[in-house]
N, C-alpha and C. Protein backbone atom coordinates (compact mmCIF):
# COMPACT_ATOMS: atom_id res chain seq x y z
N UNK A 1 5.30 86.89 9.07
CA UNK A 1 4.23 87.63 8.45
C UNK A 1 3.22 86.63 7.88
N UNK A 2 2.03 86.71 8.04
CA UNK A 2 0.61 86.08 7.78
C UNK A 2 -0.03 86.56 6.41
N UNK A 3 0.61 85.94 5.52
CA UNK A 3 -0.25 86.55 4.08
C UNK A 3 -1.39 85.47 3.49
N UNK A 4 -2.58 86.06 3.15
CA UNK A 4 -3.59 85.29 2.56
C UNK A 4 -3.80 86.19 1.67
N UNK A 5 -4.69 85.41 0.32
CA UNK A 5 -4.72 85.88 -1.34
C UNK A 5 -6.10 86.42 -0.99
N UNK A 6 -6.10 87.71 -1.74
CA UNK A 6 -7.59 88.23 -1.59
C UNK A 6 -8.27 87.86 -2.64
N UNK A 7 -9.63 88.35 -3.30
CA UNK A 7 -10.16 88.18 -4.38
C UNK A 7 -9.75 88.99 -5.66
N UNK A 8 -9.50 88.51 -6.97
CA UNK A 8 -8.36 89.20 -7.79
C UNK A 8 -9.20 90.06 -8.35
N UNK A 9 -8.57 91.31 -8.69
CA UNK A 9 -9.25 92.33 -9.44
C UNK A 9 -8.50 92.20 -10.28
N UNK A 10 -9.18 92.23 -12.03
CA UNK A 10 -8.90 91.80 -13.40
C UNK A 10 -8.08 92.74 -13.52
N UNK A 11 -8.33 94.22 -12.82
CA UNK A 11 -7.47 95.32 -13.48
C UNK A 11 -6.14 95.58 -12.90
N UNK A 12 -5.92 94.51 -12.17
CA UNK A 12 -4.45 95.21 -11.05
C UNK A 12 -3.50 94.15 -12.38
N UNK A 13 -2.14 94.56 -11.94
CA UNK A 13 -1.36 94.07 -12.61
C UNK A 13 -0.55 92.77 -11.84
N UNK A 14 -0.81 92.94 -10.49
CA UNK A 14 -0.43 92.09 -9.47
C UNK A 14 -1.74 91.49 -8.50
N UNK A 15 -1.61 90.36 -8.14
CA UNK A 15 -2.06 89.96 -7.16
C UNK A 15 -1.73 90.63 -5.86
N UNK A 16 -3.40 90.75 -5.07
CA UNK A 16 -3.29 91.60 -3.70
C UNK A 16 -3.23 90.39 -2.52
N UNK A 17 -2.63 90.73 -1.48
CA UNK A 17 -2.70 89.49 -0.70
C UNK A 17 -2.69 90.46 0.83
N UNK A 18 -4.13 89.90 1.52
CA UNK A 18 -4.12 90.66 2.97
C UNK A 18 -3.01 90.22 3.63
N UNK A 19 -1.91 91.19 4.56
CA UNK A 19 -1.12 90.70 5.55
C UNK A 19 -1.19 91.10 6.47
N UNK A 20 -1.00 89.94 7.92
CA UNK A 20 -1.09 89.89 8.94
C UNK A 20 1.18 90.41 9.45
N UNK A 21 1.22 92.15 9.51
CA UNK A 21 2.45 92.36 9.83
C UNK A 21 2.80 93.58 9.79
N UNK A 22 4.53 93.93 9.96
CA UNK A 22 4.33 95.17 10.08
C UNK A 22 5.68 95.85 9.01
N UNK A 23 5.95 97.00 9.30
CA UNK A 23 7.12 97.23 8.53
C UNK A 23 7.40 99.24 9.11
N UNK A 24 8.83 99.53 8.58
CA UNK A 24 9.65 100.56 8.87
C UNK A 24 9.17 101.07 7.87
N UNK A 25 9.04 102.47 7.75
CA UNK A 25 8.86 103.52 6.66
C UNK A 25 9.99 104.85 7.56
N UNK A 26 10.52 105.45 6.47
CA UNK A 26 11.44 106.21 6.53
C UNK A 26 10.93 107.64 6.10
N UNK A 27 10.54 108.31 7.08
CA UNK A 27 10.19 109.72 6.71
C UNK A 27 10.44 110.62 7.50
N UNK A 28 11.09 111.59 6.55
CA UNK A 28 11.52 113.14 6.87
C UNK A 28 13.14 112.42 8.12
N UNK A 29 13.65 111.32 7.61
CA UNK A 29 14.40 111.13 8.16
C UNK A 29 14.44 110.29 9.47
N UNK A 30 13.30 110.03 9.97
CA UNK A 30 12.93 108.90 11.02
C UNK A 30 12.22 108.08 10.68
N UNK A 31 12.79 107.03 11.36
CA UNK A 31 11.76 105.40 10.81
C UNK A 31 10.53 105.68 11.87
N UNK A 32 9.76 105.04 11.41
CA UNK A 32 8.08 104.55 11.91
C UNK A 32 7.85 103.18 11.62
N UNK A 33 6.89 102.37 12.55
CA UNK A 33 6.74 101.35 12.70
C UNK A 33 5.33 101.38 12.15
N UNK A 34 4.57 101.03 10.60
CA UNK A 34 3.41 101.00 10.44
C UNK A 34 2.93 99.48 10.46
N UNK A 35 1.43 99.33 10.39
CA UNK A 35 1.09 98.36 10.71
C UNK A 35 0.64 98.06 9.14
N UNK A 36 0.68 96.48 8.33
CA UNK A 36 0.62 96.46 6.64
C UNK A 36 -0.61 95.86 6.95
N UNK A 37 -1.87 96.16 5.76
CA UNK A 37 -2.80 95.76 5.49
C UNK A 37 -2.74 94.79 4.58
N UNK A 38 -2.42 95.22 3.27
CA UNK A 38 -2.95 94.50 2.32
C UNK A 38 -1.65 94.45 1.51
N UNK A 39 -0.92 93.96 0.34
CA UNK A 39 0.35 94.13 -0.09
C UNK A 39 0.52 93.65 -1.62
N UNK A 40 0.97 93.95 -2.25
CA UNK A 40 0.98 93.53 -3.83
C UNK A 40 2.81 93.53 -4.27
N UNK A 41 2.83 93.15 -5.48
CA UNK A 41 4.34 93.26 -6.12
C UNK A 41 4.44 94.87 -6.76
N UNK A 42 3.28 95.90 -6.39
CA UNK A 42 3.33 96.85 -6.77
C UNK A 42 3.55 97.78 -5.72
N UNK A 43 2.73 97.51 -4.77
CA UNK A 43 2.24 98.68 -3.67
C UNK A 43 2.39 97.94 -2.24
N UNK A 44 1.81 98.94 -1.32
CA UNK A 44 1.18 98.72 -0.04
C UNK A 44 0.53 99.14 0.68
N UNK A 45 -0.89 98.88 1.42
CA UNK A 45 -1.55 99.69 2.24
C UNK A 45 -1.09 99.62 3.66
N UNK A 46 -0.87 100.27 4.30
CA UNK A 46 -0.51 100.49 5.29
C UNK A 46 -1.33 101.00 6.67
N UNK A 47 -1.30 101.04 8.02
CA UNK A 47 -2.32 101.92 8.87
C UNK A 47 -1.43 102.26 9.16
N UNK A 48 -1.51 103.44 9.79
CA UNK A 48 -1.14 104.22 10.30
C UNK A 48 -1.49 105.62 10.74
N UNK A 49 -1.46 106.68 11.92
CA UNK A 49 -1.51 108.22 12.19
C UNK A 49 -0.78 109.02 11.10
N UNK A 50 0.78 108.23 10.69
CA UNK A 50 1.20 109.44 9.79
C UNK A 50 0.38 109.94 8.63
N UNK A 51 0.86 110.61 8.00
CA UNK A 51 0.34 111.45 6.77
C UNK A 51 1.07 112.15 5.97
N UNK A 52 2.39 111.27 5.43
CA UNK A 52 3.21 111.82 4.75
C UNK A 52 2.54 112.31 3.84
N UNK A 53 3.46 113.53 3.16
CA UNK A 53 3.06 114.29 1.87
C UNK A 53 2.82 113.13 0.51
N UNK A 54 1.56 113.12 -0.09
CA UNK A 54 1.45 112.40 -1.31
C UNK A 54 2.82 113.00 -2.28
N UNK A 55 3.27 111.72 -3.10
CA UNK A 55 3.86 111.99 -3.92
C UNK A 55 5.44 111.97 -3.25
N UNK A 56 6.03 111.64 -1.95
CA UNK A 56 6.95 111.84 -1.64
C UNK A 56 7.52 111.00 -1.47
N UNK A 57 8.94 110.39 -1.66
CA UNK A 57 9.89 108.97 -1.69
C UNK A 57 10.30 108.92 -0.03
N UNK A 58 10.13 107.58 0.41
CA UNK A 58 10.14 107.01 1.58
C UNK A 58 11.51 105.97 1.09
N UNK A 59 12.06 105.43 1.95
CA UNK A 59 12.22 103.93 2.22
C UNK A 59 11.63 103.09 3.30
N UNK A 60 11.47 101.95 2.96
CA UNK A 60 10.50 101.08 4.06
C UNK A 60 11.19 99.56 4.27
N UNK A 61 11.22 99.27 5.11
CA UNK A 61 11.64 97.31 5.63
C UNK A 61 10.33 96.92 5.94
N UNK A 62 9.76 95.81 4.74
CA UNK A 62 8.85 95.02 5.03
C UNK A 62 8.85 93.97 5.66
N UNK A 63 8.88 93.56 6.97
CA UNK A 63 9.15 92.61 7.98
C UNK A 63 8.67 91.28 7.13
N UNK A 64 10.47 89.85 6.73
CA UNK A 64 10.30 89.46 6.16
C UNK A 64 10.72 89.33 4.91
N UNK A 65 10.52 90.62 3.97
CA UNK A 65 10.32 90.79 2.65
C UNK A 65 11.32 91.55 2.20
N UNK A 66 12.10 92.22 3.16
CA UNK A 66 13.53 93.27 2.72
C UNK A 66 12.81 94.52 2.75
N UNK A 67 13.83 95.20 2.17
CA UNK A 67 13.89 96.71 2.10
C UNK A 67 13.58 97.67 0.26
N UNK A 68 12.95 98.43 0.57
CA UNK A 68 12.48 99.00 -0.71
C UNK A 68 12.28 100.31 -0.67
N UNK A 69 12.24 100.69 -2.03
CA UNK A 69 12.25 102.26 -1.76
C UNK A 69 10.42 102.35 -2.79
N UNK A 70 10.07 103.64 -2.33
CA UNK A 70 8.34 103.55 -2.53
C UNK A 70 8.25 105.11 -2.53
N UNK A 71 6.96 105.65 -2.95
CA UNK A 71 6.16 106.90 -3.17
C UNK A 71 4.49 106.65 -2.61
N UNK A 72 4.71 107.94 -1.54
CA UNK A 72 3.22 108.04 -1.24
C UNK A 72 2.24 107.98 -2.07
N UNK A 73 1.77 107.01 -2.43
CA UNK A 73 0.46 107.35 -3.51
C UNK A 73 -0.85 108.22 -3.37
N UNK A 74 -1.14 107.77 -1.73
CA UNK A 74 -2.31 108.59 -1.54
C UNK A 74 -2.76 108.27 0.14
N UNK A 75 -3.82 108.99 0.77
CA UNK A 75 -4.03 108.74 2.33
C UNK A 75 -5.56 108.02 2.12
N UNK A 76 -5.39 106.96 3.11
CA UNK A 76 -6.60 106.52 3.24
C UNK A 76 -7.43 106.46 5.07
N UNK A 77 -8.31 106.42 4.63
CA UNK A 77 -8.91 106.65 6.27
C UNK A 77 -8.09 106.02 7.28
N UNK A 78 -7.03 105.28 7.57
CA UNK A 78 -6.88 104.33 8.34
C UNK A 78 -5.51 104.68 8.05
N UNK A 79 -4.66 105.15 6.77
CA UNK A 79 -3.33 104.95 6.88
C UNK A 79 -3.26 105.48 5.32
N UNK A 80 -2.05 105.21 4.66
CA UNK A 80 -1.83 105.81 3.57
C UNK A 80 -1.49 104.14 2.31
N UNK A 81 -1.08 105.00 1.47
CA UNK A 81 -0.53 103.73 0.15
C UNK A 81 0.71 104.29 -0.30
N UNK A 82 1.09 102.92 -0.33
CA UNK A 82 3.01 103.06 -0.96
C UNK A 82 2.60 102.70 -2.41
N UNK A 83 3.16 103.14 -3.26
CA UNK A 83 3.84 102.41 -4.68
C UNK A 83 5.12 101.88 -4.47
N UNK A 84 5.42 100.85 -4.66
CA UNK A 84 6.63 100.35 -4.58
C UNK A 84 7.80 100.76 -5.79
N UNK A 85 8.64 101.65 -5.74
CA UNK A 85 9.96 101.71 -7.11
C UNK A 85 10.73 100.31 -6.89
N UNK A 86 10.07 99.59 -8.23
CA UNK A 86 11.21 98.16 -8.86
C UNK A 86 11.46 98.10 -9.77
N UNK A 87 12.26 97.22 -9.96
CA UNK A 87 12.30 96.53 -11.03
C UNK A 87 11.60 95.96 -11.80
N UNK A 88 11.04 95.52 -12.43
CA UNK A 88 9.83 94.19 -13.17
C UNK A 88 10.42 92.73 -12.86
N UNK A 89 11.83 92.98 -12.43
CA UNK A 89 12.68 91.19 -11.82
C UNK A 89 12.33 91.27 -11.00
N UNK A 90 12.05 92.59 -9.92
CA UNK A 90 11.95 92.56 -8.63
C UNK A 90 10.82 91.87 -7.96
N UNK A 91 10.06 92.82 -9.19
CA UNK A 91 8.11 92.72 -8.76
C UNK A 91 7.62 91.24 -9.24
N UNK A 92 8.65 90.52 -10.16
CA UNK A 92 8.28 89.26 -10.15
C UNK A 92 8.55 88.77 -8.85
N UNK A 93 9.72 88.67 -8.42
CA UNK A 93 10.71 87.76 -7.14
C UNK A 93 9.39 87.75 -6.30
N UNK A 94 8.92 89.42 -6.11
CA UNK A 94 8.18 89.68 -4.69
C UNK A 94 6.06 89.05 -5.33
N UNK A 95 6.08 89.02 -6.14
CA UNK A 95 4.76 88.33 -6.70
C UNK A 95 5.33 86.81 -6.50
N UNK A 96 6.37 86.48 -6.51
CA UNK A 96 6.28 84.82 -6.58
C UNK A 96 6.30 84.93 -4.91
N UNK A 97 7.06 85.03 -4.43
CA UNK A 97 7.44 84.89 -2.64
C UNK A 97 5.87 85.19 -2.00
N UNK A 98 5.15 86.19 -2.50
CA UNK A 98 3.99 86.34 -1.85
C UNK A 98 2.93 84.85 -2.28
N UNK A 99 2.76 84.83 -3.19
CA UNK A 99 1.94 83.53 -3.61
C UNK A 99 2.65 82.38 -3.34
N UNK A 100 3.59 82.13 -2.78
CA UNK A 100 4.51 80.64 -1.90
C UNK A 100 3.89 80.77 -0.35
N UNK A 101 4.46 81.88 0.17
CA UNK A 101 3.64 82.16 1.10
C UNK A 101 2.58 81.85 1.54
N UNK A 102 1.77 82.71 0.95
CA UNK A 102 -0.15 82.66 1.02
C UNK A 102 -0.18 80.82 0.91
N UNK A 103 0.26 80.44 -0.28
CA UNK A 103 -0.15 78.86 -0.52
C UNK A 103 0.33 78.20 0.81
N UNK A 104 1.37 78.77 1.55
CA UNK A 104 2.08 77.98 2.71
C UNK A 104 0.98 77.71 4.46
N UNK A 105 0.14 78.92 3.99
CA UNK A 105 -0.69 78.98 5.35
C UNK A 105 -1.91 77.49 5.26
C-alpha cells in the first residue's frame, strides 16, 4: 500500500494520508473489494458502487493494516466513509504505522 501525508486540517484529530490500495468490507454478509482513497487513525474514504445503509457496522481488511470493525458514516460521490470503532491504543498504533509509512516513500 502507497501512503502519502496530505495537507493537515487543524480540526481532524488524526492525520489524513492519501492511499494508493485496497481493502475487504463486509456487508450484509459478503465481502467486497473497495478501492481506499484517503485514510486516517479514525476513518476511511473509500470508492466504490456500494451504498451501504449510513450508520451501519461493517467489518473491513485494510490491505496491509489488519482487520477492523467500522460504521458507515456517510456516501460520497465516488464511494462512501468508514469511521473506524478503536481503541485510542489502537488509533495511536494505526496513526504511528501510517506516518512510518508515508515517511518511508
Amino acid at each position: 500500500m502507497k501512503v502519502r501525508t496530505i495537507e493537515s486540517d487543524t480540526r481532524r484529530l488524526f492525520q489524513r494520508f492519501e492511499v494508493d490500495g485496497s481493502a475487504l468490507v463486509r456487508i450484509a454478509e459478503e465481502w467486497h473489494r473497495v478501492e481506499c482513497v484517503d485514510l486516517s487513525a479514525g476513518g476511511l474514504a473509500v470508492q466504490s458502487e456500494l451504498r451501504p445503509d449510513a450508520g451501519s457496522l461493517i467489518d473491513l481488511h485494510v490491505e496491509t493494516l489488519g482487520r477492523f470493525k467500522g460504521r458507515i458514516l456517510k456516501h460520497t460521490d465516488a464511494g462512501f466513509v468508514i469511521e473506524l470503532e478503536t481503541s485510542d491504543f489502537v488509533q495511536n498504533q494505526l496513526n504511528e504505522e501510517l506516518d512510518e509509512k508515508a515517511d518511508g516513500d
